[in-house]
Protein backbone atom coordinates (compact mmCIF):
# COMPACT_ATOMS: atom_id res chain seq x y z
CA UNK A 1 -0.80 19.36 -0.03
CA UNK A 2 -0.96 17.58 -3.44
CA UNK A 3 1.26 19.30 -6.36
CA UNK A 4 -0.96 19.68 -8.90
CA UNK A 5 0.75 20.91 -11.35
CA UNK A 6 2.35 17.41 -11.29
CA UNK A 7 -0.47 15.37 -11.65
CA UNK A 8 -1.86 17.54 -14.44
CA UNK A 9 1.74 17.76 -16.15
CA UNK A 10 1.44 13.52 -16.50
CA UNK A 11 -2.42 13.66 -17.27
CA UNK A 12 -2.01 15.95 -20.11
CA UNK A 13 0.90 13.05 -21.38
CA UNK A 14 -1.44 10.54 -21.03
CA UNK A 15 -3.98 12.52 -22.91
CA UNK A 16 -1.56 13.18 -26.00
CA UNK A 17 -0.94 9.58 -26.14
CA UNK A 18 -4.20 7.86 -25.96
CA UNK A 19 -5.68 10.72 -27.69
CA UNK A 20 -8.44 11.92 -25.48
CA UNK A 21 -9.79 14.95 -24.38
CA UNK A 22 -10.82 13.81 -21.09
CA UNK A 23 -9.95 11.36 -17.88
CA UNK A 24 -11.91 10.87 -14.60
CA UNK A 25 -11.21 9.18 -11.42
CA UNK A 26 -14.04 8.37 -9.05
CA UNK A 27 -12.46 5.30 -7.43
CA UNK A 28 -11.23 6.40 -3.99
CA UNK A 29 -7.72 5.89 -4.46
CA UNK A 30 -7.94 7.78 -8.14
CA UNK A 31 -9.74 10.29 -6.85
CA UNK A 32 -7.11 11.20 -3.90
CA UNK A 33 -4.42 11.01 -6.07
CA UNK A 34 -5.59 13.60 -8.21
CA UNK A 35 -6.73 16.11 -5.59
CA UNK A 36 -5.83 14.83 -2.05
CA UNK A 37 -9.25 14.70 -1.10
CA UNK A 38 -11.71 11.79 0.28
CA UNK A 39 -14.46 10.83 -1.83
CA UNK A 40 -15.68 7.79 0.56
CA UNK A 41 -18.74 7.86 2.46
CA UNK A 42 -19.82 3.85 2.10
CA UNK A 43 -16.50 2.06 2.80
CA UNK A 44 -17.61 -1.06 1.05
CA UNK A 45 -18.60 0.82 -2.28
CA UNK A 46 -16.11 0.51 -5.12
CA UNK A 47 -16.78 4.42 -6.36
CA UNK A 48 -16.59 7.26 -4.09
CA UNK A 49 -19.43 9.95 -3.87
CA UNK A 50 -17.30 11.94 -6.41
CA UNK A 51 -15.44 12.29 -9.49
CA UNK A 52 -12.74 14.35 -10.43
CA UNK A 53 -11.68 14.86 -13.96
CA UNK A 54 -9.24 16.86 -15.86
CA UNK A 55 -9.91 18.53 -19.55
CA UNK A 56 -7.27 20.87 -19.39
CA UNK A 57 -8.69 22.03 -16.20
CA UNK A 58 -9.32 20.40 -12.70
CA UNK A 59 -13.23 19.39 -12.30
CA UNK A 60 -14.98 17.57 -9.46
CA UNK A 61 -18.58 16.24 -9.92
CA UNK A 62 -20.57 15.65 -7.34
CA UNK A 63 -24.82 15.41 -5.93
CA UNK A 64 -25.78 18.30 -4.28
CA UNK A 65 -25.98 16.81 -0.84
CA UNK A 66 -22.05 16.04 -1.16
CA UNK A 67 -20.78 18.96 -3.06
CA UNK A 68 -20.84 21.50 -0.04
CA UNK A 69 -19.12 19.29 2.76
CA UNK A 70 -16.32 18.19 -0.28
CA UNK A 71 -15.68 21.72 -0.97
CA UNK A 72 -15.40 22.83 2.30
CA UNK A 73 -13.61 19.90 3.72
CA UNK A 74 -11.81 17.97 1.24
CA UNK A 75 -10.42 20.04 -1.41
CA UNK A 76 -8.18 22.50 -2.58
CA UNK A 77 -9.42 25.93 -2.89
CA UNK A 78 -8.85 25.55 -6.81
CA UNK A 79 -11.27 22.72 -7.40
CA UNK A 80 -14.64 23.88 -7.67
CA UNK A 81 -17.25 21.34 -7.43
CA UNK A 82 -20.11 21.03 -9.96
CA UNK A 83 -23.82 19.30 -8.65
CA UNK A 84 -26.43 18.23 -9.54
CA UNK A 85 -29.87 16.95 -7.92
CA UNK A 86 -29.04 13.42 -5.94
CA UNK A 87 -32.49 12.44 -7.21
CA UNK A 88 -32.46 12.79 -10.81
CA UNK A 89 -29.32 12.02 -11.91
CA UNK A 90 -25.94 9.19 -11.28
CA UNK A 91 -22.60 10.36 -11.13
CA UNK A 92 -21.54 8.28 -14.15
CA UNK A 93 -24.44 9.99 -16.34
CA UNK A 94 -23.20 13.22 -15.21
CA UNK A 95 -19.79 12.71 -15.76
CA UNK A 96 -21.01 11.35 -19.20
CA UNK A 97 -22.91 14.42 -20.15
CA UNK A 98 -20.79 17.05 -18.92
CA UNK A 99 -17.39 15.36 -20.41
CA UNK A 100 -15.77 16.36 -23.50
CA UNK A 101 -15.08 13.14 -25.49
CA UNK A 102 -13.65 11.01 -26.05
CA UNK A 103 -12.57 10.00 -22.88
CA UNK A 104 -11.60 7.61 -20.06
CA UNK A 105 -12.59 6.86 -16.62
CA UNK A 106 -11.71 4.18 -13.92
CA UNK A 107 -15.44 3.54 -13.12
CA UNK A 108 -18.37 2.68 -15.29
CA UNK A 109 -19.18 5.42 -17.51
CA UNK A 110 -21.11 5.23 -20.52
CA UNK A 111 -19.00 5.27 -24.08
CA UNK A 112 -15.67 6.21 -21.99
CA UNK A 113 -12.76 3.44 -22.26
CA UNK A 114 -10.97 2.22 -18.99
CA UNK A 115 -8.27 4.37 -17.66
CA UNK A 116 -5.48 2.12 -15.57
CA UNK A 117 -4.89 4.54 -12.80
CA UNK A 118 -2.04 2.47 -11.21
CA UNK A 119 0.21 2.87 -13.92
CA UNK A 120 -0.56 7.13 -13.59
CA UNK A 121 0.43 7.51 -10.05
CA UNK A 122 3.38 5.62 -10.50
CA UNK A 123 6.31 7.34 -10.10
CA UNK A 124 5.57 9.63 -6.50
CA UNK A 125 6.00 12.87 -6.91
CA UNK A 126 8.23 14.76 -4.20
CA UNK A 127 4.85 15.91 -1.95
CA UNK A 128 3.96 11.84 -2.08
CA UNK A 129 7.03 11.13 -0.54
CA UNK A 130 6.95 13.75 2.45
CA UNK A 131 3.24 12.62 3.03
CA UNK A 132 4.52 9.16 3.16
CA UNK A 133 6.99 9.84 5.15
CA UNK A 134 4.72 10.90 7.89
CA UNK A 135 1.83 7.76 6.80
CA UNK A 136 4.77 5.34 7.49
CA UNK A 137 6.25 6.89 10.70
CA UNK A 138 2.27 7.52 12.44
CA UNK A 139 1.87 3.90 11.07
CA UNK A 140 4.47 2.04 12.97
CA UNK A 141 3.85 4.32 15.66
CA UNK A 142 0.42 2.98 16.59
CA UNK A 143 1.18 -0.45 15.70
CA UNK A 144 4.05 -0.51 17.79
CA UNK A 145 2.27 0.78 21.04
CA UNK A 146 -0.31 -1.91 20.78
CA UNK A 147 2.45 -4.39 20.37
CA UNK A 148 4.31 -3.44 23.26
CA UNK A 149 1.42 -3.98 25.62
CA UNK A 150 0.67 -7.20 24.48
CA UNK A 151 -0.21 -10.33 26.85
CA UNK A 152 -0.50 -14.46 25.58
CA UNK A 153 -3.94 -14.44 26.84
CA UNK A 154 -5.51 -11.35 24.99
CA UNK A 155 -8.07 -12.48 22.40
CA UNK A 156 -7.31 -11.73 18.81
CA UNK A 157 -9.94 -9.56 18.10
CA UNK A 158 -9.47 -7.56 21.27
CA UNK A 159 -6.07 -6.68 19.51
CA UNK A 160 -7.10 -5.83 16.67
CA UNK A 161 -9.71 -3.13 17.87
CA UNK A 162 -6.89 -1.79 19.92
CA UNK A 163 -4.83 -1.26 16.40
CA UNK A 164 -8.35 0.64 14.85
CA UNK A 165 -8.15 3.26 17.63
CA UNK A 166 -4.35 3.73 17.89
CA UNK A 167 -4.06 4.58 14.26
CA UNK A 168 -7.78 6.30 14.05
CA UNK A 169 -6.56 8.89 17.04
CA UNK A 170 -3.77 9.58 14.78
CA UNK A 171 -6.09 10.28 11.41
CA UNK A 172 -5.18 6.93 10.07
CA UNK A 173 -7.42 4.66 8.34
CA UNK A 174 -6.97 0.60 8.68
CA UNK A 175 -8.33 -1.16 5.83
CA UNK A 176 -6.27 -4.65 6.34
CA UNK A 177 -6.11 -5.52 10.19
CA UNK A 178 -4.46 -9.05 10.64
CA UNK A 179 -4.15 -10.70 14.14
CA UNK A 180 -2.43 -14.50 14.59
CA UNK A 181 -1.97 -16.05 17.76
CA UNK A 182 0.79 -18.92 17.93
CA UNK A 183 -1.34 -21.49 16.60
CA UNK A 184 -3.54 -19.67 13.66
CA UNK A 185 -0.39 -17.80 12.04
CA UNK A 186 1.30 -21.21 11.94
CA UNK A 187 -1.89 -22.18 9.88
CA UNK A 188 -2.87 -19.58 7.97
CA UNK A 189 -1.33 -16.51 6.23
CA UNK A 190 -3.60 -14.15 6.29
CA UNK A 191 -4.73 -14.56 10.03
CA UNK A 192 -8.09 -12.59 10.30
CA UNK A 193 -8.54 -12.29 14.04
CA UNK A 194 -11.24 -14.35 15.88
CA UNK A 195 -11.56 -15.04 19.87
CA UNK A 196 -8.47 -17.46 19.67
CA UNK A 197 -6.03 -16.26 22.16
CA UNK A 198 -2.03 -14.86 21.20
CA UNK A 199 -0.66 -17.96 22.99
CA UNK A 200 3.12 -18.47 22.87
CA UNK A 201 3.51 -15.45 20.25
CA UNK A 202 1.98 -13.46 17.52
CA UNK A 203 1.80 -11.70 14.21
CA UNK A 204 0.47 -8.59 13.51
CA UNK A 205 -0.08 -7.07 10.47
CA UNK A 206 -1.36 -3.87 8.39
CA UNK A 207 -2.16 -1.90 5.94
CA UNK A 208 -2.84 1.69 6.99
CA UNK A 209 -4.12 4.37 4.62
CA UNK A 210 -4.47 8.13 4.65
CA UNK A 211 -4.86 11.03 2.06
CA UNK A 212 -5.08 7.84 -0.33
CA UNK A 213 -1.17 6.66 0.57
CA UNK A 214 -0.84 2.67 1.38
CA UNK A 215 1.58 1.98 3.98
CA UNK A 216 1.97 -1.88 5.35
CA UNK A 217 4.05 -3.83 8.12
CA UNK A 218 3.96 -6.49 10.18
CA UNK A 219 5.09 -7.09 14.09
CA UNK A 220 6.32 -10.41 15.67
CA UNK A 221 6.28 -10.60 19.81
CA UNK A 222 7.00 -13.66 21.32
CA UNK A 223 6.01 -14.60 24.65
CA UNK A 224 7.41 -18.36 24.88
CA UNK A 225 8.95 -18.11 21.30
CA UNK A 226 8.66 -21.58 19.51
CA UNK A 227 12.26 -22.84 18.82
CA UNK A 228 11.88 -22.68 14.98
CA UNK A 229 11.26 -18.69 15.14
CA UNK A 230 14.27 -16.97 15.04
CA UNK A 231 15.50 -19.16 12.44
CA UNK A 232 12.21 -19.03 10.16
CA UNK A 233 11.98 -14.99 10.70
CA UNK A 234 15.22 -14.58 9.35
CA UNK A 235 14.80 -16.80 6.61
CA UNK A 236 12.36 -14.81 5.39
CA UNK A 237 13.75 -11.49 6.19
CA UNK A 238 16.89 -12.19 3.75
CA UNK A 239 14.08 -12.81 1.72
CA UNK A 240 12.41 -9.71 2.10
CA UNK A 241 16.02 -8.23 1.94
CA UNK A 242 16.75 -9.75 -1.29
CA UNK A 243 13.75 -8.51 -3.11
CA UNK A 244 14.56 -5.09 -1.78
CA UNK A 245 18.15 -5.19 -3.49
CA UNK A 246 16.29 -6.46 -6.54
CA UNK A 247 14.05 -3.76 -6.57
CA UNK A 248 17.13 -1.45 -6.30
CA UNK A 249 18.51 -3.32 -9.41
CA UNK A 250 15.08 -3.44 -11.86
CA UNK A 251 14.75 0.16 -11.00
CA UNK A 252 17.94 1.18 -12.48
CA UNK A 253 18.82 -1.33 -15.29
CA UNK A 254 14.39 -1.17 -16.45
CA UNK A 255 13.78 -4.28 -14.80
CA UNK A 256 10.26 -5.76 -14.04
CA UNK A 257 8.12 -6.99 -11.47
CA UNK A 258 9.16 -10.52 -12.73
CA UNK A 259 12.54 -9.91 -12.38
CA UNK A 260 12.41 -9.50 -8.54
CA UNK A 261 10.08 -12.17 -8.28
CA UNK A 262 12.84 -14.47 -9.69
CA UNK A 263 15.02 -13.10 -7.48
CA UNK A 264 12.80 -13.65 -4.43
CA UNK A 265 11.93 -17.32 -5.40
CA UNK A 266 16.23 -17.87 -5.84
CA UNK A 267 15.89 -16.79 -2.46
CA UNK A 268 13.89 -18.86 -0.63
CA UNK A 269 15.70 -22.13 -2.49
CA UNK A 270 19.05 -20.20 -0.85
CA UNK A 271 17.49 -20.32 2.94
CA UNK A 272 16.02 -23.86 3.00
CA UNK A 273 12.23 -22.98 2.39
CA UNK A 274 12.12 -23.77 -1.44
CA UNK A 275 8.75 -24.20 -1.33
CA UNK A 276 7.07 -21.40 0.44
CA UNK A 277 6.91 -18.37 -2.29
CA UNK A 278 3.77 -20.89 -3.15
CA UNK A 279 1.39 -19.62 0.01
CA UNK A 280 1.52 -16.73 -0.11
CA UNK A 281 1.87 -13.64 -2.29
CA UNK A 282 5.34 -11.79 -2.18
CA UNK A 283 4.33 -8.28 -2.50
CA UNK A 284 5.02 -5.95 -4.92
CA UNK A 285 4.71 -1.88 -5.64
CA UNK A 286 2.60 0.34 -2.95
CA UNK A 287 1.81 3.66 -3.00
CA UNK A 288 -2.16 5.09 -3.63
CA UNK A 289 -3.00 1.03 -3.20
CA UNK A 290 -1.97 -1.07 -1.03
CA UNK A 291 -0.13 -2.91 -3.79
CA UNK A 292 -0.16 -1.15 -6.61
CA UNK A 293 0.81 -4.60 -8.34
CA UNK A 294 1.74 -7.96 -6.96
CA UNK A 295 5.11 -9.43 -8.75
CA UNK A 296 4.31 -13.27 -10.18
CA UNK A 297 6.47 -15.06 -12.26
CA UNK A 298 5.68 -13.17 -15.66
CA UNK A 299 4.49 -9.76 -14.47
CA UNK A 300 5.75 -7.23 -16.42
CA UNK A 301 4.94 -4.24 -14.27
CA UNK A 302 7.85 -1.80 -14.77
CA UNK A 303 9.87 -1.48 -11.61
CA UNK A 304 9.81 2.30 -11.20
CA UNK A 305 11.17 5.32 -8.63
CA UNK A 306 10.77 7.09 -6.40
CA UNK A 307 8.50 4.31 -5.31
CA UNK A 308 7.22 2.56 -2.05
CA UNK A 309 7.90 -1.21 -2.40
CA UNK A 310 6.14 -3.53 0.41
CA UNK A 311 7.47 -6.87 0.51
CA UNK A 312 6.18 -9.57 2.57
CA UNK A 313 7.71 -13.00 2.36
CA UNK A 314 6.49 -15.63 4.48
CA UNK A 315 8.13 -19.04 6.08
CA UNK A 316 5.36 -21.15 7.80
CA UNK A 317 4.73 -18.99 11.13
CA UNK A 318 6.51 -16.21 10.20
CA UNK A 319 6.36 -12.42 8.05
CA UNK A 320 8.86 -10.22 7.16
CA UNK A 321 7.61 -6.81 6.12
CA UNK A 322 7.93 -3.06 5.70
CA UNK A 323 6.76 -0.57 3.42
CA UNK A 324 10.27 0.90 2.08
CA UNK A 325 10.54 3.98 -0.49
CA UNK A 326 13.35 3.32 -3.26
CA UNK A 327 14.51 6.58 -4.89
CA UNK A 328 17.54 7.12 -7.02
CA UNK A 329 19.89 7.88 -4.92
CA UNK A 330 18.38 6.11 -1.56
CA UNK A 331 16.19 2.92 0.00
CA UNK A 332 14.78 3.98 2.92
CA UNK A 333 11.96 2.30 5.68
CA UNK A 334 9.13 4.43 5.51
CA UNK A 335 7.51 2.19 8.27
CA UNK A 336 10.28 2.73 11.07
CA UNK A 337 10.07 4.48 14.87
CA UNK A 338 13.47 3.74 15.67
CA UNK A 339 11.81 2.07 18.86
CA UNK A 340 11.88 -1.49 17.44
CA UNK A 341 14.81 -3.94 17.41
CA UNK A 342 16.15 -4.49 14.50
CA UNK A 343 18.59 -7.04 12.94
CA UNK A 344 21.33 -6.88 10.34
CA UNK A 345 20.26 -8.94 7.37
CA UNK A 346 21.91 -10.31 4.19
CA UNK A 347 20.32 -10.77 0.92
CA UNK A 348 21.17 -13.63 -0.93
CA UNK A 349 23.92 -13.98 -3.60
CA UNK A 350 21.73 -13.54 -6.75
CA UNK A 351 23.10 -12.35 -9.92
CA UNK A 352 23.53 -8.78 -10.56
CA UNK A 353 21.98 -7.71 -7.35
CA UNK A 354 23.35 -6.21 -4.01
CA UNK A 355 24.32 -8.33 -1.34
CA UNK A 356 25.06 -5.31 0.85
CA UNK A 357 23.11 -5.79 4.97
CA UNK A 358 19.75 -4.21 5.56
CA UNK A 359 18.76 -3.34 8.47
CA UNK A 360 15.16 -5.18 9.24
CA UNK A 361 12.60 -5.63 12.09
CA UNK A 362 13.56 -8.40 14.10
CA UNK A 363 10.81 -10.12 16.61
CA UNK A 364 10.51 -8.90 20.11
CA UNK A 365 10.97 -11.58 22.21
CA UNK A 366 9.79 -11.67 25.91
């Protein structure tokens, strides 16, 4: 269950400051961080079915043919849900009318300015962390079966429907699904999966969401590994293990996004792939998105915890990548079974951060 007494605790901050009387979430990430519910019915719509808003109370918004099923099914017992006729009415007029002002919103809404919702549900609370806990471990978990039974000839996309039902049997959603066979994740980083077949190995990769929590990872199996992998994997896992020890550092000294960017870029100079930070995006903060910010070279995203951090350096053919929380007083891999090898990686000698081993997912090679 969502605390939320904490969420209301850092609205009514947010409200002091920007002097409002009013903020409302009806993007589906917003809206689950405020009340743990699901306000998607058309996956491809940018605004749920549903707003929920706080004025010094909890309110949810919603037509009346949504506002029974939410209640019921959804929500806490707290949250009552206002409606009002589907037909004469939108959920941004409503939320307009029935507002105090002023106010913000992360949609669309008449008069209100834009609320930055990232920057709210960052840190997680102690309930985030449990409930990522369990995203991360049912995550790998159904990735990890598929990738077990994996053969050179299987076709792409006939992996990647096998990922949507592991992880929909287990209540997870799968909003990023990534398949490469051998030759397409040499050429390509974000291999969408087509009829191609695996070939001599493959990368698989997602994001997996539930209760609004972003959890992402990526699995190497090689059949008739290439003789460049091993060395190209861990290339990029000391890269991934490098920005991880940065993270560590920005965290506790009020370091930025930038900062571990500029560690991460040191690093790939360090391994012999000075080049590659340039294909691909490195990552950055995840949590209710599945980045709540990608680090570039002047971000200026505070580096915050308790916080999930997915990193996912690439060297041509090859991903590194976990979602990993760093708290205080711990780093942990939220996307871990305990079923997968592993391997023992250093980050790079970069100034003022850690060059203690992580322990990372190493390919399976068969």
């Amino acid at each position: 269950m969502v605390d939320l007494s904490a969420r209301t605790d850092r609205l009514d901050e947010y409200l002091d400051r920007r002097g409002l009387e009013a903020v409302w979430f009806a993007k589906p990430n917003g809206f689950a961080w405020l009340t743990g519910g699901d306000n998607v019915v058309d996956g491809d719509a940018d605004v749920g079915v549903a707003a929920a808003g706080y004025d010094g109370e909890l309110r949810v918004i919603a037509a009346n043919n949504e506002a029974d099923r939410l209640a019921d099914e959804e929500l806490p017992d707290r949250l009552h849900v206002e409606s009002f006729p589907w037909h004469a009415s939108s959920l941004a007029e409503e939320v307009a009318a029935r507002s105090p002002a002023p106010a913000a919103a992360d949609f669309d809404v008449p008069e209100f300015e834009r609320v930055d919702g990232g920057r709210l549900r960052q840190p997680l609370t102690d309930g985030d962390v449990e409930r990522y806990r369990d995203l991360g471990r049912e995550a790998a978990a159904a990735l990890e079966t598929v990738c077990r039974n994996l053969e050179p000839e299987a076709p792409e996309y006939e992996v990647a429907a096998g990922i949507d039902i592991s992880l929909s049997s287990r209540d997870v959603n799968t909003p990023v699904v990534l398949v490469g066979g051998g030759e397409r994740a040499q050429a390509y980083r974000h291999y969408t999966p087509t009829d191609a077949t695996l070939g001599d190995y493959a990368l698989v990769s997602i994001t997996a969401e539930r209760a609004g929590l972003y959890a992402s990872l990526t699995r190497t199996v090689a059949f008739d590994a290439p003789e460049w992998l091993k060395e190209r994997h861990r290339a990029a896992a000391r890269v991934e293990a490098t920005a991880l020890a940065a993270t560590e550092a920005a965290a506790a000294d009020g370091g930025t996004a930038g900062d571990v960017f500029a560690a991460s870029r040191e690093a790939y100079d360090a391994v012999g792939h000075p080049g590659e930070w340039r294909e691909h995006h490195q990552g950055g903060a995840a949590g209710f998105a599945g980045r709540e910010w990608i680090a570039t070279p002047e971000s200026d995203e505070p580096v915050s915890r308790p916080m999930g951090y997915a990193w996912n350096p690439t060297v041509q053919g090859t991903k590194s990548e976990d979602t990993h929380l760093v708290a205080s007083d711990r780093t942990e891999t939220l996307t871990k079974t305990g079923q997968w090898p592993t391997h023992e990686v250093e980050p790079v000698a970069v100034d003022g951060v850690s060059t203690e081993p992580r322990e990372l997912t190493a390919p399976v090679i068969r």
